[in-house]
N, C-alpha and C. Protein backbone atom coordinates (compact mmCIF):
# COMPACT_ATOMS: atom_id res chain seq x y z
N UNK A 1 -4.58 8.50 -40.53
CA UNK A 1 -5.63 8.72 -39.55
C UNK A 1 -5.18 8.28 -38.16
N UNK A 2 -5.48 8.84 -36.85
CA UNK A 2 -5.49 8.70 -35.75
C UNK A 2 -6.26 7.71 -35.59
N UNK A 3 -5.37 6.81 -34.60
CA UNK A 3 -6.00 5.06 -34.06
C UNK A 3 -7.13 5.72 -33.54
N UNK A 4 -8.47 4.84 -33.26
CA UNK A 4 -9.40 5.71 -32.20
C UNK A 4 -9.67 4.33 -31.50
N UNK A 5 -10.13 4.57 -30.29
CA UNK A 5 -10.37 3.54 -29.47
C UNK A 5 -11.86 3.79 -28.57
N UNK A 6 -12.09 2.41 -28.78
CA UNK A 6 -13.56 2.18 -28.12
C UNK A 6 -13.35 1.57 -26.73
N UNK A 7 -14.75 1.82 -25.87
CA UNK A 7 -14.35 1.40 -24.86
C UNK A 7 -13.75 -0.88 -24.54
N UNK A 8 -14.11 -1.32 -25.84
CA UNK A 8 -13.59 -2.55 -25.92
C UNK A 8 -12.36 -2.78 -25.87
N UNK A 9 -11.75 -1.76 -26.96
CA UNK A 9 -9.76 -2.18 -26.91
C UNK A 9 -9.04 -1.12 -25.71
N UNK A 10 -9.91 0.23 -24.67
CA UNK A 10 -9.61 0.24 -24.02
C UNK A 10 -8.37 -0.49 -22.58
N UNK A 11 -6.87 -0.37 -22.78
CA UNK A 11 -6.63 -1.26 -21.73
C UNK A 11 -7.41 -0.93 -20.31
N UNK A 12 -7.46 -2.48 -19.31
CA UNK A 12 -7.62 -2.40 -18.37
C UNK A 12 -6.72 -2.69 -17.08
N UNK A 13 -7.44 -2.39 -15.80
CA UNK A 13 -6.26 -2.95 -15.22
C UNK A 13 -7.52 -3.38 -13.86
N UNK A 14 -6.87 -4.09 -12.37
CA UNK A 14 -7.45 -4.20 -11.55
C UNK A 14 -7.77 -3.62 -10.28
N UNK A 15 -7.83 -2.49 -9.61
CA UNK A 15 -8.14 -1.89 -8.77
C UNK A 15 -7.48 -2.88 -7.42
N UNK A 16 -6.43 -1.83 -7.06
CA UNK A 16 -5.43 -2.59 -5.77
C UNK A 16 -6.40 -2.54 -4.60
N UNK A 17 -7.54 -1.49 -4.72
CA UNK A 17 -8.17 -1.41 -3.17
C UNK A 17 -9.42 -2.46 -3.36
N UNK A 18 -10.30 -2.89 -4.14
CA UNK A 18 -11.22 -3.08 -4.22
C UNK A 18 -11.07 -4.37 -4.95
N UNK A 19 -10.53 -4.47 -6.14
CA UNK A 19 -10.42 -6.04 -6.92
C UNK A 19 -10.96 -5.20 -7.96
N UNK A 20 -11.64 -4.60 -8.50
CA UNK A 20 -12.48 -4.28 -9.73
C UNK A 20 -12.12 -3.46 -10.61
N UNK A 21 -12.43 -4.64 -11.76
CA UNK A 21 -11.70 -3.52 -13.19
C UNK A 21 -11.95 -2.11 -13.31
N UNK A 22 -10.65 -1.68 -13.95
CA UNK A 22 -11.46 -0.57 -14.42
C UNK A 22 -10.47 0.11 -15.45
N UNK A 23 -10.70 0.73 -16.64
CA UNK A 23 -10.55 1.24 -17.94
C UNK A 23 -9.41 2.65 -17.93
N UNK A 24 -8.58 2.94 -18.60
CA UNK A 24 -8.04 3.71 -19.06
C UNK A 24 -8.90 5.20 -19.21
N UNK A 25 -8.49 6.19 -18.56
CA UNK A 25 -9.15 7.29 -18.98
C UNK A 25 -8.25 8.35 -19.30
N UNK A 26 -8.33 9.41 -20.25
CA UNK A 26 -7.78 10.30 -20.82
C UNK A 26 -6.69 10.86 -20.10
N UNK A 27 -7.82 11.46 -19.29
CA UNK A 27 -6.66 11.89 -17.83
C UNK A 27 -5.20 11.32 -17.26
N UNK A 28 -5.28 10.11 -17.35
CA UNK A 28 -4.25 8.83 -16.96
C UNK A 28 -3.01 8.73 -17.82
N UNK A 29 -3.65 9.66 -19.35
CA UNK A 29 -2.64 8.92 -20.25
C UNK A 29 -1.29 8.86 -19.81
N UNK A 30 -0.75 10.00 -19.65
CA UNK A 30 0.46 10.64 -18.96
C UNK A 30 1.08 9.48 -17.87
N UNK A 31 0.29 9.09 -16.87
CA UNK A 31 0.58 8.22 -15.61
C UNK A 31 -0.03 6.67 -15.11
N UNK A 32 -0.43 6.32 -16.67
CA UNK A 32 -0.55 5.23 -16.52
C UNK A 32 -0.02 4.22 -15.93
N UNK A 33 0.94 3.92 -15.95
CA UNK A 33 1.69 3.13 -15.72
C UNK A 33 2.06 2.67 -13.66
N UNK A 34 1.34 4.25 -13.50
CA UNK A 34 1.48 4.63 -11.95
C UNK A 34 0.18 4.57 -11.23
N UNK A 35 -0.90 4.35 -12.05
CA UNK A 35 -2.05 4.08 -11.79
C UNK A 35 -2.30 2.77 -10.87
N UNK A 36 -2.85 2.99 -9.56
CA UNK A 36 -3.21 1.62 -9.00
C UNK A 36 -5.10 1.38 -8.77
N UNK A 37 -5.50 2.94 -8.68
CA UNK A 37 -6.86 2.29 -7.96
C UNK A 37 -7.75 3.34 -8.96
N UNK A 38 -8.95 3.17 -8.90
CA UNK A 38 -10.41 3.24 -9.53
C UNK A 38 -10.46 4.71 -9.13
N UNK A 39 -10.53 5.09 -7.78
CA UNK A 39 -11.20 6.47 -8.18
C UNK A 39 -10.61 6.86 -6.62
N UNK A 40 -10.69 8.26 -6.07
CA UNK A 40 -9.85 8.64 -4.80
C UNK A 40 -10.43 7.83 -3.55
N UNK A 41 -11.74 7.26 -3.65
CA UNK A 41 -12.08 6.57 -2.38
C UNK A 41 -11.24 5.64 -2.31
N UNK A 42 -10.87 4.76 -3.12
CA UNK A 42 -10.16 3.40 -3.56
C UNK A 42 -8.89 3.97 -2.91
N UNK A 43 -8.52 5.06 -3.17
CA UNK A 43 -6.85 5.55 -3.06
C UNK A 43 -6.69 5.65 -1.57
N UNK A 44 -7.73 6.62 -1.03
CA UNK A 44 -7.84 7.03 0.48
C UNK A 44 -8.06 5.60 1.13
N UNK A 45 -8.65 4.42 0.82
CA UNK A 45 -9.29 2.91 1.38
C UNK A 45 -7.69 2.49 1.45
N UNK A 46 -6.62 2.47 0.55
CA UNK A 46 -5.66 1.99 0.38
C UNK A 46 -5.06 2.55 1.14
N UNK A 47 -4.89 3.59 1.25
CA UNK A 47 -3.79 4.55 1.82
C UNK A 47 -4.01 4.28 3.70
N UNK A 48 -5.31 4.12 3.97
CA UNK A 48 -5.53 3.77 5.51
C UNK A 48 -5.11 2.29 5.85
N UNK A 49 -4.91 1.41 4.90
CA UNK A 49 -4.75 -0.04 4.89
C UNK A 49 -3.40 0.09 5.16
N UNK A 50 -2.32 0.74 4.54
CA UNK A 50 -1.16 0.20 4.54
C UNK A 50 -0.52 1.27 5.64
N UNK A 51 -1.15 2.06 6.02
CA UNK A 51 -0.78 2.96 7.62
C UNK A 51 -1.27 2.39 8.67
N UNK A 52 -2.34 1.20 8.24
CA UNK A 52 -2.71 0.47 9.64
C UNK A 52 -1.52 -0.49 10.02
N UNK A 53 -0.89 -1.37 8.72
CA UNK A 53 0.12 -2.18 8.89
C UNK A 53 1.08 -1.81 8.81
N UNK A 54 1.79 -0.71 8.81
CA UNK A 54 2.71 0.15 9.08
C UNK A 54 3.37 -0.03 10.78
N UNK A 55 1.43 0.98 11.07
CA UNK A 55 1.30 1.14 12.36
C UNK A 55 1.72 -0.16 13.40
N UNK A 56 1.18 -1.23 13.25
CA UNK A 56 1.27 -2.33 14.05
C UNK A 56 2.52 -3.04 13.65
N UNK A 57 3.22 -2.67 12.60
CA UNK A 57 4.66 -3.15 12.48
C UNK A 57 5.44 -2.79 13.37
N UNK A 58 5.49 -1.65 13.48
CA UNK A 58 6.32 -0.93 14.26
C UNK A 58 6.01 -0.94 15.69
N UNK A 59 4.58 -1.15 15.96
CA UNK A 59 4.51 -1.39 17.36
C UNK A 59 5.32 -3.00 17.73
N UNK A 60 4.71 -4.41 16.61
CA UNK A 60 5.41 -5.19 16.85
C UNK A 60 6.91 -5.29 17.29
N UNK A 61 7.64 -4.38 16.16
CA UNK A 61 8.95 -4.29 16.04
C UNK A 61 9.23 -3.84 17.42
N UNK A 62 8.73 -2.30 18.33
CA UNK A 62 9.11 -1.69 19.36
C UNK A 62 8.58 -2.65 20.65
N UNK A 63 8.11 -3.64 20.98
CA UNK A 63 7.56 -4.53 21.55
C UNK A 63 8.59 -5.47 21.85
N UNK A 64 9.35 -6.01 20.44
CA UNK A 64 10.43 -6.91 20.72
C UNK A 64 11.08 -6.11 20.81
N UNK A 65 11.84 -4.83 20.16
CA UNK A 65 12.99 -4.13 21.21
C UNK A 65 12.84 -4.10 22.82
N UNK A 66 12.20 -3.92 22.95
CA UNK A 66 11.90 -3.37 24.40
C UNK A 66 11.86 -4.83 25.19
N UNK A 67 11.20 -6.21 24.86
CA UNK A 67 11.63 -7.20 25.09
C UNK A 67 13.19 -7.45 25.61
N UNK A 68 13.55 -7.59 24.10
CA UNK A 68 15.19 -7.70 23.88
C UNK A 68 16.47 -6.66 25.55
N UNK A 69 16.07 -5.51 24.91
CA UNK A 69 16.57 -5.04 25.91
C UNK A 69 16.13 -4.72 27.72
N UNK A 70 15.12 -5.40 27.80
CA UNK A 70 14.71 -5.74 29.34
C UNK A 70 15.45 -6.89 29.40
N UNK A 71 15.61 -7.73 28.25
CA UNK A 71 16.36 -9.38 28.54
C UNK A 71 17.68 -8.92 29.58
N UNK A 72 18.48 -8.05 28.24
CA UNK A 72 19.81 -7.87 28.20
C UNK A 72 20.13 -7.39 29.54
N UNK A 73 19.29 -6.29 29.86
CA UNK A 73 19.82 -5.25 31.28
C UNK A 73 19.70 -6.04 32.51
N UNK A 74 18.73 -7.11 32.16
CA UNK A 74 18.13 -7.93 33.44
C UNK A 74 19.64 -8.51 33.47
N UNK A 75 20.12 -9.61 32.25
CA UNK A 75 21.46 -10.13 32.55
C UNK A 75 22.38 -9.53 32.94
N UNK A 76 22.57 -7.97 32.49
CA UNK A 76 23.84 -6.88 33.18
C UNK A 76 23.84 -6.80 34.57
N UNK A 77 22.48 -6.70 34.87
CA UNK A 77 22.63 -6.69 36.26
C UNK A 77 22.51 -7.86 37.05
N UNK A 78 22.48 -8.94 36.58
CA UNK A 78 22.86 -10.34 37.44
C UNK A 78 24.49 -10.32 37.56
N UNK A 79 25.23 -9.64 36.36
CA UNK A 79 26.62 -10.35 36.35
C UNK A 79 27.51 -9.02 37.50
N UNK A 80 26.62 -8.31 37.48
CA UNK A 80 27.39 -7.06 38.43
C UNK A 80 27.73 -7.95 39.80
């Protein structure tokens, strides 16, 4: 006989966008393992989170370049 499963021995897991459990569904079987969030709002909530800190990385990062090399040119042109 085929195992059958109730929603008790269901595995779970925790929802990366939100914190909140949530259950194995049929659909998933295949990509479980790749599964992070509850349902597409959760996915789209996530997906704007880590393009916001993306975003401001890179501004940080282009901030100190641009620092850095105003330093440098300022010194090139003292030693001329």
């Amino acid at each position: 006989m085929e195992k059958r499963y109730t929603k008790s021995t269901l595995p779970e897991k925790d929802c990366a966008a939100c914190g909140w459990p949530f259950a194995w569904r049929k659909k998933w079987a295949r990509d479980w393992d790749d599964v992070k969030t509850c349902s597409e709002r959760c996915k789209s909530e996530l997906r704007r989170r880590e393009r916001k800190i993306r975003i401001a990385a890179s501004k940080d990062c282009n901030v100190a370049g641009n620092a850095s090399q105003s330093q440098s040119s300022a010194g090139a042109g003292a030693a001329k």
